[in-house]
PDB file of N, CA and C in Angstrom:
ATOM      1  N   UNK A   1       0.836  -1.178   0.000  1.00  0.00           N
ATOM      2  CA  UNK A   1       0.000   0.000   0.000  1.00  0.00           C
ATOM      3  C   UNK A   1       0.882   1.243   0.000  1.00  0.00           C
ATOM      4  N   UNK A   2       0.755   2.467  -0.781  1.00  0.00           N
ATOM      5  CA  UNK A   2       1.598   3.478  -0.982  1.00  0.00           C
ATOM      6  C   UNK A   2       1.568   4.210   0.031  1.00  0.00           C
ATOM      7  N   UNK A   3       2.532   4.266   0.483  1.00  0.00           N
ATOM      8  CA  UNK A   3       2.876   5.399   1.967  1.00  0.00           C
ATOM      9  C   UNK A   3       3.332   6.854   1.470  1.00  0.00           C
ATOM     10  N   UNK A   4       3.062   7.352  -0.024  1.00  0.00           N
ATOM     11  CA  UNK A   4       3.541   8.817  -0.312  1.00  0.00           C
ATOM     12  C   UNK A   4       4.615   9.306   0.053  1.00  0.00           C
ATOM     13  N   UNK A   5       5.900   8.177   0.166  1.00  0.00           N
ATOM     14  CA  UNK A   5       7.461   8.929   0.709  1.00  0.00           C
ATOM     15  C   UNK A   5       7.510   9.369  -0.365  1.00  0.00           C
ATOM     16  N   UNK A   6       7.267   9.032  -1.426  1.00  0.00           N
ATOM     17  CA  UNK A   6       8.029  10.118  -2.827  1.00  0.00           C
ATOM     18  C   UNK A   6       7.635  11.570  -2.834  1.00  0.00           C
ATOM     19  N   UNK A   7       6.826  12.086  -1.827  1.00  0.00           N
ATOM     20  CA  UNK A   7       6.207  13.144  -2.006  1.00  0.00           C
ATOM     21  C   UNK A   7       6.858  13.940  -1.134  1.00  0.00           C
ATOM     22  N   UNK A   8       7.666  15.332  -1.452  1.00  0.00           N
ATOM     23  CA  UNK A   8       8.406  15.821  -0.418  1.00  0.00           C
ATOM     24  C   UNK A   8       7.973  16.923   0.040  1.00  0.00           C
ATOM     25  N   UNK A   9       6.398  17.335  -0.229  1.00  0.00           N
ATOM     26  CA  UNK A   9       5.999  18.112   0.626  1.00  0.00           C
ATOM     27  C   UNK A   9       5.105  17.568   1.889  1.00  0.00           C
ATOM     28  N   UNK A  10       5.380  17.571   2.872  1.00  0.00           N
ATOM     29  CA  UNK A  10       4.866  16.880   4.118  1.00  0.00           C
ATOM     30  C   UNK A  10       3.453  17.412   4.252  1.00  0.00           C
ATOM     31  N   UNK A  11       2.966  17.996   3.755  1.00  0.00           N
ATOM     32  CA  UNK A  11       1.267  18.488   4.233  1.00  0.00           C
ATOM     33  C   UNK A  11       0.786  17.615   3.354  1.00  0.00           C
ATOM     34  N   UNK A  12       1.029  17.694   1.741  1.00  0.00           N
ATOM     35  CA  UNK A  12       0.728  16.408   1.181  1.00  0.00           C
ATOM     36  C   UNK A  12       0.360  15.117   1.224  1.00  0.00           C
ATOM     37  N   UNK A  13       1.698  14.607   1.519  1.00  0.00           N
ATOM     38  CA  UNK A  13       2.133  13.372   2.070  1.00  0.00           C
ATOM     39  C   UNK A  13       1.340  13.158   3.482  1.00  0.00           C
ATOM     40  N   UNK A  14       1.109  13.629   4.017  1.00  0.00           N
ATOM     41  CA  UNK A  14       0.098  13.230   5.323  1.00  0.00           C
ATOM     42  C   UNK A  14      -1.124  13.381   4.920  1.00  0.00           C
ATOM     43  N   UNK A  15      -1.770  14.434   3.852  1.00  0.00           N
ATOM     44  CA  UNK A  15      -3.088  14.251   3.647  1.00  0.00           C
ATOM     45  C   UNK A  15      -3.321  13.113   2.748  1.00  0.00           C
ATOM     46  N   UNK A  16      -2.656  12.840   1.876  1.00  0.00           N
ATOM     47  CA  UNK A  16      -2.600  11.749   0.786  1.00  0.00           C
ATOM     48  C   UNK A  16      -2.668  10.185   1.752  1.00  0.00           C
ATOM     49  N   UNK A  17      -1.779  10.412   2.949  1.00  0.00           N
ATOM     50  CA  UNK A  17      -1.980   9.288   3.636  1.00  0.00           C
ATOM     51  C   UNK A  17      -3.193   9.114   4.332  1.00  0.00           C
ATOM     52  N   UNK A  18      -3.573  10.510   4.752  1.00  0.00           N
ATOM     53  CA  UNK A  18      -5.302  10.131   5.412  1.00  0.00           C
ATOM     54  C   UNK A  18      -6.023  10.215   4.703  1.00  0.00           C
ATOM     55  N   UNK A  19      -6.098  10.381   3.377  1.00  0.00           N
ATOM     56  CA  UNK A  19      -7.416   9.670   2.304  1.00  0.00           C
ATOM     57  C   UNK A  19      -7.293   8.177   1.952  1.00  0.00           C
ATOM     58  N   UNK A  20      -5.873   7.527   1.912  1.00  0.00           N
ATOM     59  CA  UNK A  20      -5.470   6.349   1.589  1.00  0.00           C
ATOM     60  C   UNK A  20      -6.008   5.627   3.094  1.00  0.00           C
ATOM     61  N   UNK A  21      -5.817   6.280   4.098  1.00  0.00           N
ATOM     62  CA  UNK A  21      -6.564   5.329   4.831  1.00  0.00           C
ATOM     63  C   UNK A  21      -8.019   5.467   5.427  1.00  0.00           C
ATOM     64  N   UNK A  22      -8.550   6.449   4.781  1.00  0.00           N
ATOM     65  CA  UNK A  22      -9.894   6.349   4.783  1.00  0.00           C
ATOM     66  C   UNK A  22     -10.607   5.330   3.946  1.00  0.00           C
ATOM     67  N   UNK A  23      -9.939   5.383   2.929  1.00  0.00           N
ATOM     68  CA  UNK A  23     -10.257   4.538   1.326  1.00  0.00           C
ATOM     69  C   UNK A  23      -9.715   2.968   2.208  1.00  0.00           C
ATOM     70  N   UNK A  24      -8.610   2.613   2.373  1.00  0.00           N
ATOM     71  CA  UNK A  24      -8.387   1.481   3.201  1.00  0.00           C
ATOM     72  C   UNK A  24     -10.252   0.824   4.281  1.00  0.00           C
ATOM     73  N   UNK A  25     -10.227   1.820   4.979  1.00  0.00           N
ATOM     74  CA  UNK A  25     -10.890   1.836   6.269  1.00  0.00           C
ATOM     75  C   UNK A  25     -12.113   1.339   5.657  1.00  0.00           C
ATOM     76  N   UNK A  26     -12.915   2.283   4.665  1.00  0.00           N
ATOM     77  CA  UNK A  26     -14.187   1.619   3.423  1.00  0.00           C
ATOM     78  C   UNK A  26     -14.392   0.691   3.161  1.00  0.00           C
ATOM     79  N   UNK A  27     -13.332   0.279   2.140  1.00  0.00           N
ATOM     80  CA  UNK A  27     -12.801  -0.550   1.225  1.00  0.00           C
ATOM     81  C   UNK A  27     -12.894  -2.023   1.606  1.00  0.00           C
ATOM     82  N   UNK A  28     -12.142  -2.359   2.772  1.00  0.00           N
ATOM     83  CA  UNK A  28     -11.769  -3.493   3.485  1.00  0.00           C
ATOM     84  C   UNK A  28     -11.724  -3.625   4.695  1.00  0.00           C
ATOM     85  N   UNK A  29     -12.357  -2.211   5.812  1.00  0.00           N
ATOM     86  CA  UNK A  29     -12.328  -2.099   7.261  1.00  0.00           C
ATOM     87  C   UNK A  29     -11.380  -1.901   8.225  1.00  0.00           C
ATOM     88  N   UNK A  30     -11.938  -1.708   9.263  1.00  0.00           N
ATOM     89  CA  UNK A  30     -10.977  -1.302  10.405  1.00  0.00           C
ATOM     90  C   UNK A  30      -9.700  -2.031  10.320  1.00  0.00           C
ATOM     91  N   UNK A  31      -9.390  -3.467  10.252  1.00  0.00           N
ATOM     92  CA  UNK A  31      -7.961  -4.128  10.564  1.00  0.00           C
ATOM     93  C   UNK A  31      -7.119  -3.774   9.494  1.00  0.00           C
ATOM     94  N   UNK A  32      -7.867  -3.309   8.129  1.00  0.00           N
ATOM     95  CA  UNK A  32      -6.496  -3.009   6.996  1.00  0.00           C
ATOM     96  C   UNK A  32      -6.591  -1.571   7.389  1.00  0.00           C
ATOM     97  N   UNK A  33      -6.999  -0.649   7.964  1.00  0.00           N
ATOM     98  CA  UNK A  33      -6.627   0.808   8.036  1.00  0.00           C
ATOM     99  C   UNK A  33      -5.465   0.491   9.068  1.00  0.00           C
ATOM    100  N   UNK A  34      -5.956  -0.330  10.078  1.00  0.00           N
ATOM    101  CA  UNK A  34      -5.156  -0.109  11.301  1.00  0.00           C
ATOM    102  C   UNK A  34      -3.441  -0.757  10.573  1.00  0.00           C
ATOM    103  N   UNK A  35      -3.082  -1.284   9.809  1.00  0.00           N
ATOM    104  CA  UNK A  35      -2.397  -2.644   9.111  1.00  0.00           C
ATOM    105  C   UNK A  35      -1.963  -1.438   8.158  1.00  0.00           C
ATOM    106  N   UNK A  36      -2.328  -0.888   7.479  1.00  0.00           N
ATOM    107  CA  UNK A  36      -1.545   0.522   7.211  1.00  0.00           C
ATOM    108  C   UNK A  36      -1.072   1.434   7.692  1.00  0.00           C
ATOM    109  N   UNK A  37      -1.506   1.928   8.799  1.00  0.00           N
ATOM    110  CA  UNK A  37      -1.008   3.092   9.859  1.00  0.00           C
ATOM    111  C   UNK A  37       0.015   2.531  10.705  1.00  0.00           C
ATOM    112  N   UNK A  38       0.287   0.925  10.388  1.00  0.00           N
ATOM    113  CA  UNK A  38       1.458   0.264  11.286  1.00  0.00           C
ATOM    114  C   UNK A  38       2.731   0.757  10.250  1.00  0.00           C
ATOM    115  N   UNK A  39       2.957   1.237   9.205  1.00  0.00           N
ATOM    116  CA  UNK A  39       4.047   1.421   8.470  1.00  0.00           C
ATOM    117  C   UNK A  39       4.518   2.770   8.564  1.00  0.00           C
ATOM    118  N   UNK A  40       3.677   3.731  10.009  1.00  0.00           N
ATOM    119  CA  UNK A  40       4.473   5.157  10.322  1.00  0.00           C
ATOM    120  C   UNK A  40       4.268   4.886  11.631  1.00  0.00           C
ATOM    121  N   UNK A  41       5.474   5.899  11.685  1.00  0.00           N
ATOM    122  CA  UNK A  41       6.031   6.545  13.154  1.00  0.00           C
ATOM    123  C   UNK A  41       4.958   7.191  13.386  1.00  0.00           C
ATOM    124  N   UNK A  42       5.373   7.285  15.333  1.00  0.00           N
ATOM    125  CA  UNK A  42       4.464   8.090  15.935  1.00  0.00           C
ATOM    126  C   UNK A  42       4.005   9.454  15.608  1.00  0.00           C
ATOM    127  N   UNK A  43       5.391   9.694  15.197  1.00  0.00           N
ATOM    128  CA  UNK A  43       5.161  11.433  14.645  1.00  0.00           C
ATOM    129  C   UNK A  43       4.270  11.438  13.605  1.00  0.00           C
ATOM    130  N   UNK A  44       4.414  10.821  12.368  1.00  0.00           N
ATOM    131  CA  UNK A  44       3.602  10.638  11.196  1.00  0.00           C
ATOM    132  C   UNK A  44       2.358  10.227  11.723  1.00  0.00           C
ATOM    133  N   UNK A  45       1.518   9.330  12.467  1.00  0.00           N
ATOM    134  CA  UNK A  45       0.199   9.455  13.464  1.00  0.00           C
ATOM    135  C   UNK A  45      -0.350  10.744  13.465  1.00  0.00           C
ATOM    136  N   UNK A  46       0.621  11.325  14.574  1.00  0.00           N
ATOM    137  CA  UNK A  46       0.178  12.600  14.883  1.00  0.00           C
ATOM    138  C   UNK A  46      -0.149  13.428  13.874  1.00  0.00           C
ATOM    139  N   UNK A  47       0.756  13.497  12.764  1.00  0.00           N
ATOM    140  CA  UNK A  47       0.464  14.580  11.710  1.00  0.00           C
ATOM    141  C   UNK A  47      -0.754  14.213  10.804  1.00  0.00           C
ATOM    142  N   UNK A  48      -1.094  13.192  10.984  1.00  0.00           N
ATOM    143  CA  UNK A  48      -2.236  12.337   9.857  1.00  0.00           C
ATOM    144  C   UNK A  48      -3.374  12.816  11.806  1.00  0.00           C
ATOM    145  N   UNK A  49      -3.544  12.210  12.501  1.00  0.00           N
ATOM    146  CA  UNK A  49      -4.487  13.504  13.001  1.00  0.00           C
ATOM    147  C   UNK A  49      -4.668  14.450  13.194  1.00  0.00           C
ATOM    148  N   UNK A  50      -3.569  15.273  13.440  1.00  0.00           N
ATOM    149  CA  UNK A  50      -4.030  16.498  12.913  1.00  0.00           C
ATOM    150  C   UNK A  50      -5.080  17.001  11.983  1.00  0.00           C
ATOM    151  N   UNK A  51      -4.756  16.180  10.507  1.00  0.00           N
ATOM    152  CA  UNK A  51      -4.987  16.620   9.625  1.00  0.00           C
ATOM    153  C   UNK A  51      -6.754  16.128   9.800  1.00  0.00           C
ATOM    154  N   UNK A  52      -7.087  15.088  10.226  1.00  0.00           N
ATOM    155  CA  UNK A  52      -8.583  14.132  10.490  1.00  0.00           C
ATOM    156  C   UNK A  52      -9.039  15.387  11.586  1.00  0.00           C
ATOM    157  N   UNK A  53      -8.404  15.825  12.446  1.00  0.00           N
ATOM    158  CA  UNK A  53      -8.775  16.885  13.492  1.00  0.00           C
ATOM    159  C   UNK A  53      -9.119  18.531  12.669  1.00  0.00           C
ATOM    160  N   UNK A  54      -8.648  18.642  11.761  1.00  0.00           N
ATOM    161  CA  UNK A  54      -8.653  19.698  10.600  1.00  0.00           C
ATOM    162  C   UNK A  54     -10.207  19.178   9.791  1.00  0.00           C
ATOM    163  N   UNK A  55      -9.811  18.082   9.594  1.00  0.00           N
ATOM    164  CA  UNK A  55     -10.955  18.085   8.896  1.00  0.00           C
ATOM    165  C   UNK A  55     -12.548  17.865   9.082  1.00  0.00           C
ATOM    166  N   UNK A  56     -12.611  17.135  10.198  1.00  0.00           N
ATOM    167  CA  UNK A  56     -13.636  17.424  11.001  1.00  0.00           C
ATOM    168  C   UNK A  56     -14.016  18.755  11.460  1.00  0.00           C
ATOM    169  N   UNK A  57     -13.194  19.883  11.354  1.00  0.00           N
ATOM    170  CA  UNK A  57     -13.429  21.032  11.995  1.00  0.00           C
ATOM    171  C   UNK A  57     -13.890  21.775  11.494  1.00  0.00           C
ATOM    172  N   UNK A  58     -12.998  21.975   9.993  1.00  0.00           N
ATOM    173  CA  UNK A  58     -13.179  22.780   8.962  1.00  0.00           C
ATOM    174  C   UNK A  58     -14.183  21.972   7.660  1.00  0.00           C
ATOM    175  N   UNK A  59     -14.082  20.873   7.268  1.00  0.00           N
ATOM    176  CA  UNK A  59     -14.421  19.694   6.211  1.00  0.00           C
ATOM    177  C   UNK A  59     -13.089  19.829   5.257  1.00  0.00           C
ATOM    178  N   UNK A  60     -13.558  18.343   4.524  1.00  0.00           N
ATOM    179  CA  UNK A  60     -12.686  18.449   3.493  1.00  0.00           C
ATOM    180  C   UNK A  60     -12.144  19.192   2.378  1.00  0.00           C
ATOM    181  N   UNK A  61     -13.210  20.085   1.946  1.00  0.00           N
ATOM    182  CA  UNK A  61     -13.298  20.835   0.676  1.00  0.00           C
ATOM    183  C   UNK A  61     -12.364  21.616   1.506  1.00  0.00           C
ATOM    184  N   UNK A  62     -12.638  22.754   2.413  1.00  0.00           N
ATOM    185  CA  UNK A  62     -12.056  23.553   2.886  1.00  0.00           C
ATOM    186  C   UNK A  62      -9.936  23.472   3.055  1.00  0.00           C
ATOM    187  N   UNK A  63      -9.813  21.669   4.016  1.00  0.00           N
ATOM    188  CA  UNK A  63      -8.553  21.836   4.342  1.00  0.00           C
ATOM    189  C   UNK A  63      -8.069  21.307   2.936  1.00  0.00           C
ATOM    190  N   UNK A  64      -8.458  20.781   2.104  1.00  0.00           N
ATOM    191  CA  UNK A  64      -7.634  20.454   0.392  1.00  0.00           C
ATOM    192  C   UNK A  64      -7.720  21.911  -0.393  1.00  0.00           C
ATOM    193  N   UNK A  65      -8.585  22.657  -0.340  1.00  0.00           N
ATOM    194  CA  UNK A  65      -8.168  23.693  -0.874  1.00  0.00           C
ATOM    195  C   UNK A  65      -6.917  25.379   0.237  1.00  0.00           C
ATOM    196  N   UNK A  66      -7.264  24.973   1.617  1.00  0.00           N
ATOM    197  CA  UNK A  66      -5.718  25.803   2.238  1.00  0.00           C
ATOM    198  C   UNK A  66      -4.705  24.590   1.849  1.00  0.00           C
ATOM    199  N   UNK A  67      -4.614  23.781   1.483  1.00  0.00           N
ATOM    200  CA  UNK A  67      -3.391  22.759   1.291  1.00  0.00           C
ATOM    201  C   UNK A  67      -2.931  22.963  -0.190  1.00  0.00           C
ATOM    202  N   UNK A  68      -3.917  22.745  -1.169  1.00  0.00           N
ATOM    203  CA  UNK A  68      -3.321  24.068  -2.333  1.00  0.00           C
ATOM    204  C   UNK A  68      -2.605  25.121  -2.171  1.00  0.00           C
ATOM    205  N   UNK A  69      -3.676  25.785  -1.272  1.00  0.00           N
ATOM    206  CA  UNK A  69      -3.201  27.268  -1.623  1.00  0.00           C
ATOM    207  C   UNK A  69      -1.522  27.581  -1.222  1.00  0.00           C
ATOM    208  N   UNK A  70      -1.307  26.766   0.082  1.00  0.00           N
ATOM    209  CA  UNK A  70      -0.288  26.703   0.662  1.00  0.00           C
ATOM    210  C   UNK A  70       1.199  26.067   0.139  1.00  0.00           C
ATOM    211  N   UNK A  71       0.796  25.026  -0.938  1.00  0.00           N
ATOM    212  CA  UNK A  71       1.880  24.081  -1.304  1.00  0.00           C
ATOM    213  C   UNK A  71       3.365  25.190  -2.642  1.00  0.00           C
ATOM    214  N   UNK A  72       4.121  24.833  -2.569  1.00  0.00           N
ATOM    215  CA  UNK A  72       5.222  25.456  -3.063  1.00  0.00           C
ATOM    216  C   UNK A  72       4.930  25.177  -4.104  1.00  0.00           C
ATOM    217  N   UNK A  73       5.382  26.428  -5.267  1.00  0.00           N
ATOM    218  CA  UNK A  73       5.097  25.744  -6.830  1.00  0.00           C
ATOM    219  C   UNK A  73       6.747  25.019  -7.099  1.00  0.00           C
ATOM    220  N   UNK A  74       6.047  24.127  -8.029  1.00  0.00           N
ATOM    221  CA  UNK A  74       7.434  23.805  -8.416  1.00  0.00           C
ATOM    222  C   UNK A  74       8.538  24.185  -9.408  1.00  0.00           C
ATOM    223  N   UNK A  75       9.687  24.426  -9.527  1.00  0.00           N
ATOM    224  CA  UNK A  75      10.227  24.765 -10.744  1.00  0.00           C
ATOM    225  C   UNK A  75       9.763  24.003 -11.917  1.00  0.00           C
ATOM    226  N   UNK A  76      10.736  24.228 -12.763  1.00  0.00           N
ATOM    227  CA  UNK A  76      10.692  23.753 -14.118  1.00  0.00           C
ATOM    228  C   UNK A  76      11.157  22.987 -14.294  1.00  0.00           C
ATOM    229  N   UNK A  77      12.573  22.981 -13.893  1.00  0.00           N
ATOM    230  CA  UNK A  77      13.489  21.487 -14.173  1.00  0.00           C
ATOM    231  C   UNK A  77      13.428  20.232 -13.053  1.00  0.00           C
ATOM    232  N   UNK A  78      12.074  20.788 -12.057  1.00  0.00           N
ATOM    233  CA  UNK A  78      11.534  19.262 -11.622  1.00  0.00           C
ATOM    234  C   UNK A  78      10.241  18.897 -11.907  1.00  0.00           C
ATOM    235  N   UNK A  79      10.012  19.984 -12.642  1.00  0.00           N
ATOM    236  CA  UNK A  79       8.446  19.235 -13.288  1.00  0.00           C
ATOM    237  C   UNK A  79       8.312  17.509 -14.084  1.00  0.00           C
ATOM    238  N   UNK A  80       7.849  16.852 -13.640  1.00  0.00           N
ATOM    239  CA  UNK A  80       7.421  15.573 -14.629  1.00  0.00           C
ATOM    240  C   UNK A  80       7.003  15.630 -16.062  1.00  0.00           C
ATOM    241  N   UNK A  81       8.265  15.579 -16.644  1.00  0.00           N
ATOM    242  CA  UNK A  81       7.005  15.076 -18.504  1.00  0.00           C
ATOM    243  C   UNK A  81       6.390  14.203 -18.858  1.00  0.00           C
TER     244      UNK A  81
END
């Protein structure tokens, strides 16, 4: 299951991980969400609630679009062709 290390912006990469384990949690239930969240550190936990604590607060639409707004553009010579 993809844990988003390739992704080196960390707000990303933690939200990408708490949709992947929401979609997990759906999909196939509580023991494969929990069976994914075993492949991060405590710290990475924390930052993936945060983000479930964000989103309950604010909703989703809201914290994916400050997570846009917020993310670094990228140059040119690391853009993907």
């Amino acid at each position: 299951m993809d844990n988003f290390n390739t992704i080196e912006y960390q707000p990303l990469r933690t939200y990408n991980r708490c949709v992947m384990m929401f979609n997990i949690m759906e999909d196939s239930g509580m023991p494969a969400a929990v069976a994914y969240l075993k492949q991060f550190s405590d710290k990475e936990k924390t930052e993936m609630l945060d983000v479930y604590n964000q989103v309950k607060k604010y909703g989703a639409e809201e914290v994916k679009r400050n997570l846009i707004r917020t993310m670094p553009l990228q140059d040119e010579e690391e853009e993907i062709e």
